[in-house]
N, C-alpha and C. Protein backbone atom coordinates (compact mmCIF):
# COMPACT_ATOMS: atom_id res chain seq x y z
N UNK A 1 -37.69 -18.88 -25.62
CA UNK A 1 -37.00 -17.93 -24.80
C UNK A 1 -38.03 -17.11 -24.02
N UNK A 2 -37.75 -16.80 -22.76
CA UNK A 2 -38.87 -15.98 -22.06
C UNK A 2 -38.14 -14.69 -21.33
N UNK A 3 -38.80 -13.59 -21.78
CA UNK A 3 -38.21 -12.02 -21.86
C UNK A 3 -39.46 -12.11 -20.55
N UNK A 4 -38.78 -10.97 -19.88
CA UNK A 4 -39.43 -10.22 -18.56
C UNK A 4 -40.11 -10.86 -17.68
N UNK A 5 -38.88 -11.80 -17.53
CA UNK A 5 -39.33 -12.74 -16.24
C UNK A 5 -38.97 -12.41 -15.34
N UNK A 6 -39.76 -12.21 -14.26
CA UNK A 6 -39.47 -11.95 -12.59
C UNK A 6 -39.78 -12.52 -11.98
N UNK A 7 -38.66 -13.08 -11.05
CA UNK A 7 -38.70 -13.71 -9.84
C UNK A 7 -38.45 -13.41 -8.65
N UNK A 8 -39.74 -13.58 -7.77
CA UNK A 8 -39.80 -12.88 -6.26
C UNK A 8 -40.00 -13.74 -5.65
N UNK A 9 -39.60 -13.46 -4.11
CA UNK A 9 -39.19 -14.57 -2.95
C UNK A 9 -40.12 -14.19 -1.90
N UNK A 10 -40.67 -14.85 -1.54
CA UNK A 10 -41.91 -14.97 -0.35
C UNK A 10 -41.88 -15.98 0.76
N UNK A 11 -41.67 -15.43 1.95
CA UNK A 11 -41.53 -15.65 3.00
C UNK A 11 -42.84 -15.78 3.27
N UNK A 12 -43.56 -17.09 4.18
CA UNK A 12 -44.80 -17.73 4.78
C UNK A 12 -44.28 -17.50 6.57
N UNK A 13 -44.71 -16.75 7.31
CA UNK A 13 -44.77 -16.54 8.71
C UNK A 13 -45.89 -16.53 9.39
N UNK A 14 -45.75 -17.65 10.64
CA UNK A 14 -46.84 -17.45 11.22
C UNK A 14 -46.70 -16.47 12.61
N UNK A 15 -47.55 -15.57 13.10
CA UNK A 15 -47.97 -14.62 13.58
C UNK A 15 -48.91 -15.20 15.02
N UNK A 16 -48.27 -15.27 16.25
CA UNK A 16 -49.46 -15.55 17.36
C UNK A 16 -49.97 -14.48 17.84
N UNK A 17 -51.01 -14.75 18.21
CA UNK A 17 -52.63 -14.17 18.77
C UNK A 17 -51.49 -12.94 19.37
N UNK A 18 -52.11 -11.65 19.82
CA UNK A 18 -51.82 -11.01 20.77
C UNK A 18 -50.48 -10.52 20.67
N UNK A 19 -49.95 -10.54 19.26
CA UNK A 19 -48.35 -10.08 18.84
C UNK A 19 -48.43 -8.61 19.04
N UNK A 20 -49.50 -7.60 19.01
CA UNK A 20 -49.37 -6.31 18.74
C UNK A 20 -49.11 -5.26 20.07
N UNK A 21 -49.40 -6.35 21.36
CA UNK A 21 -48.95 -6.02 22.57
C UNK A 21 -47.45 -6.07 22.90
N UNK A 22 -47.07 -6.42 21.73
CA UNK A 22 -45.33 -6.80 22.76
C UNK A 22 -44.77 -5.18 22.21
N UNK A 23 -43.53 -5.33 23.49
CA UNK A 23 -43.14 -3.62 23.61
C UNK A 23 -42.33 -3.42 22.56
N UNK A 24 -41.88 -2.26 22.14
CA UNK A 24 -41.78 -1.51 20.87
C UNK A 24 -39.69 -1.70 20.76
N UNK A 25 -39.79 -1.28 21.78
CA UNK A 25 -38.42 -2.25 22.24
C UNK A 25 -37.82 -3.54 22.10
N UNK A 26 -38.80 -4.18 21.74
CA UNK A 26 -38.19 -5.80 21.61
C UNK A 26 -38.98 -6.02 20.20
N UNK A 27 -40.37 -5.05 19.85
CA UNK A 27 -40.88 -5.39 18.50
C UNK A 27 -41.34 -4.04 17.75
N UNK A 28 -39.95 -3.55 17.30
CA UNK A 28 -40.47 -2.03 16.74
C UNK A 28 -40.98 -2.08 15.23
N UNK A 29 -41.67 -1.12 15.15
CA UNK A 29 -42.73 -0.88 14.03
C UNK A 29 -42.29 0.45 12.56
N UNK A 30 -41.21 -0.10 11.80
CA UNK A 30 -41.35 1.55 10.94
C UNK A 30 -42.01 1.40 9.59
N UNK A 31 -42.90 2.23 9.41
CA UNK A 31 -43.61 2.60 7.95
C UNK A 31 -45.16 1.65 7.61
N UNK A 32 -45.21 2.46 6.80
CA UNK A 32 -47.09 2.15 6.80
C UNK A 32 -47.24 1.43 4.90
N UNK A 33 -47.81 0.13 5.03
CA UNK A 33 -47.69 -0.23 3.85
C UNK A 33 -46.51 -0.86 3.18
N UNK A 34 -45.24 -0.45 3.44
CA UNK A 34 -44.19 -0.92 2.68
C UNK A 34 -43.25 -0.86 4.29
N UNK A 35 -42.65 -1.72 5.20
CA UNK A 35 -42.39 -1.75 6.20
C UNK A 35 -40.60 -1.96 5.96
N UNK A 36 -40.22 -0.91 7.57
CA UNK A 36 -38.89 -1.50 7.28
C UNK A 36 -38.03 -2.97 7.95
N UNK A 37 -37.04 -3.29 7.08
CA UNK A 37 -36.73 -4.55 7.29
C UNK A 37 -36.30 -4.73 9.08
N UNK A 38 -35.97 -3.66 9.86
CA UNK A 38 -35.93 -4.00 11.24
C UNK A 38 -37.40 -3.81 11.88
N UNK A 39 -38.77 -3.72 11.57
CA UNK A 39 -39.60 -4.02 11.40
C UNK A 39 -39.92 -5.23 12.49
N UNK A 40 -41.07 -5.70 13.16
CA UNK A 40 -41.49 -6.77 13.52
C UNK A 40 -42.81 -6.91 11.91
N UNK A 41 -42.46 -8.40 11.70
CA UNK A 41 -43.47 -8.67 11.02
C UNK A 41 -44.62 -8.86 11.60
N UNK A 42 -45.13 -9.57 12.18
CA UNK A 42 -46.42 -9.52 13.20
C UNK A 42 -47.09 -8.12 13.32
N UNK A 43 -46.38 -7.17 14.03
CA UNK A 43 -46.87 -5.85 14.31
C UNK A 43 -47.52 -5.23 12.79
N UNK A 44 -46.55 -6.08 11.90
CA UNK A 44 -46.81 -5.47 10.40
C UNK A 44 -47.58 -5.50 9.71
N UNK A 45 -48.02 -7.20 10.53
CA UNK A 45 -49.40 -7.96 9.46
C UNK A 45 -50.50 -7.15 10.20
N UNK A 46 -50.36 -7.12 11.55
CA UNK A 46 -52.03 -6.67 12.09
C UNK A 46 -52.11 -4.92 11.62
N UNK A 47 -50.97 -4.37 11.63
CA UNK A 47 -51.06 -3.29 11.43
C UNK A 47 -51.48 -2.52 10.07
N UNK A 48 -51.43 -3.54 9.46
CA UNK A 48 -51.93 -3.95 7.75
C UNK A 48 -53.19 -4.45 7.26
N UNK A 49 -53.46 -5.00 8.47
CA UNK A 49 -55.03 -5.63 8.38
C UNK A 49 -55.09 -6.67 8.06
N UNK A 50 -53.62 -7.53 7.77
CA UNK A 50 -53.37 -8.78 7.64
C UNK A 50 -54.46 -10.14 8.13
N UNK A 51 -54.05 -9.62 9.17
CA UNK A 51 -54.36 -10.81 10.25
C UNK A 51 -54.70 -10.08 11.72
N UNK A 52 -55.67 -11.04 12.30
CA UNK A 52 -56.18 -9.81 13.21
C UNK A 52 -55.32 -10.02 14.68
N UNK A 53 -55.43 -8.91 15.67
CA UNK A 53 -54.55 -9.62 16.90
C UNK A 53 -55.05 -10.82 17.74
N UNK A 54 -56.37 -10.71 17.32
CA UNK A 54 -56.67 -11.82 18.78
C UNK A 54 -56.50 -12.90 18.34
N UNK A 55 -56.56 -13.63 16.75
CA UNK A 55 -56.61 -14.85 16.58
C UNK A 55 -54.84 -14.78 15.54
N UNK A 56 -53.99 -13.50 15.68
CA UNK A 56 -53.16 -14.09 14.58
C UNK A 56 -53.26 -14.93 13.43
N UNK A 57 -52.48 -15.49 12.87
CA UNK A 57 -52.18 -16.30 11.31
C UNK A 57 -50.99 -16.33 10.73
N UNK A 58 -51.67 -16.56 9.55
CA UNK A 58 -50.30 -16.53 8.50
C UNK A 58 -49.86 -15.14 7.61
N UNK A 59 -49.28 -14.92 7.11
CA UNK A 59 -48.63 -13.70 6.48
C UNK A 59 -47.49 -13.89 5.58
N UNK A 60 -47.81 -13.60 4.23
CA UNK A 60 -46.31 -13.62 3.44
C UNK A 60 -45.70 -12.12 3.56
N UNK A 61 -44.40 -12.61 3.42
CA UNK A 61 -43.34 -11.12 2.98
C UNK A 61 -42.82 -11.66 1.81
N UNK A 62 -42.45 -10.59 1.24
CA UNK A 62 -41.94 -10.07 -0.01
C UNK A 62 -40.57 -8.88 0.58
N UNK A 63 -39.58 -9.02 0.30
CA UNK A 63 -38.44 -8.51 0.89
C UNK A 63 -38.60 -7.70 -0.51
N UNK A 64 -38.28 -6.24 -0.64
CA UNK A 64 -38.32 -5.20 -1.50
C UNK A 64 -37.15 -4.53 -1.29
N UNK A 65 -36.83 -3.67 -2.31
CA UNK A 65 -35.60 -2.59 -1.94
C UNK A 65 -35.82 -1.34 -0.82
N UNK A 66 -35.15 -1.08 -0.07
CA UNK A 66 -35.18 -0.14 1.10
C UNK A 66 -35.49 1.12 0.58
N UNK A 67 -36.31 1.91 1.35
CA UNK A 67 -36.85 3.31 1.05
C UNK A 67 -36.10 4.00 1.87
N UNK A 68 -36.02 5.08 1.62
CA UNK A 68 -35.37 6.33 2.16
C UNK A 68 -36.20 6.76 3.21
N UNK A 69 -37.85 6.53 3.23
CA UNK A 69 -38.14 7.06 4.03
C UNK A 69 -39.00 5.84 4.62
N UNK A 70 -40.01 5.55 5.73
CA UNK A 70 -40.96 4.96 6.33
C UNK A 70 -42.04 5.69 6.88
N UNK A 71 -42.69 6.35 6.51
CA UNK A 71 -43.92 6.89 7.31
C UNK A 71 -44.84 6.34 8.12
N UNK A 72 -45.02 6.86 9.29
CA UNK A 72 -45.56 5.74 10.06
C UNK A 72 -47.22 6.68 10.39
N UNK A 73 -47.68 6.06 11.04
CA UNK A 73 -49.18 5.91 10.99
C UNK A 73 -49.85 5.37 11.98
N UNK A 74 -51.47 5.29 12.42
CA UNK A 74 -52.24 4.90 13.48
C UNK A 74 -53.33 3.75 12.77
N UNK A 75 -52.95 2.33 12.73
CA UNK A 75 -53.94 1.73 12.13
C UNK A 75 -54.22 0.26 13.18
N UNK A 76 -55.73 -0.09 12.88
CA UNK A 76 -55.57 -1.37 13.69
C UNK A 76 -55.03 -1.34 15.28
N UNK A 77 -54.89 -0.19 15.36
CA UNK A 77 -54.46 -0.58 16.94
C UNK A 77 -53.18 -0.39 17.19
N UNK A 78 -52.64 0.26 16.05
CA UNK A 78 -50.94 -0.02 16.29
C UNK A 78 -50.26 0.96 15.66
N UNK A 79 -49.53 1.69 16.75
CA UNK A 79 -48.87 3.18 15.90
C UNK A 79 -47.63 2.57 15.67
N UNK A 80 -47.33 3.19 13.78
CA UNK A 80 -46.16 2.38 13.65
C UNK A 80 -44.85 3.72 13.46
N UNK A 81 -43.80 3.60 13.55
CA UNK A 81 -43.43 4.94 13.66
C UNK A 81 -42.46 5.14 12.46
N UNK A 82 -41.48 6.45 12.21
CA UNK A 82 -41.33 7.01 10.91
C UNK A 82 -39.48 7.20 10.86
C-alpha cells in the first residue's frame, strides 16, 4: 500500500525567441514566481529566468491552486503586473 502519494501534472511548452515583446494586451503578465493562470506562459518563463528571450525554449508548468493575490515585479526585462 502506498500512503502520501502525489500526483502532479506538467505541461512541456515551447516558448519562441522574442516572446517578451508581444503587447500586454494579447500577452498579459500577473505575479512574480507563482503566475496567474490568464498569464502568458512565455512572458512567464523569461520573466523567471526560465529561458532567455532571444533564443526561447522549453518550459514546464505545473497548474497550482489560485492565489488571492499576484504580485508583480521588474525582472529580466519584463514588468509583470499585480
Amino acid at each position: 500500500m502506498i500512503h502520501n502519494l502525489h500526483v502532479y501534472l506538467v505541461f512541456r511548452m515551447r516558448c519562441p525567441a522574442f516572446c517578451k515583446d508581444e503587447p500586454s494586451y494579447w500577452a498579459p503578465l500577473f505575479g512574480t514566481n507563482i503566475y496567474a493562470d490568464s498569464s502568458s506562459i512565455c512572458k512567464a518563463a523569461v520573466h523567471a529566468g526560465v529561458v532567455s528571450n532571444e533564443s526561447g525554449g522549453y518550459v514546464d508548468v505545473m497548474p497550482v491552486d489560485k492565489k488571492k493575490m499576484y504580485p508583480g515585479s521588474l525582472r529580466n526585462g519584463v514588468q509583470s503586473e499585480r
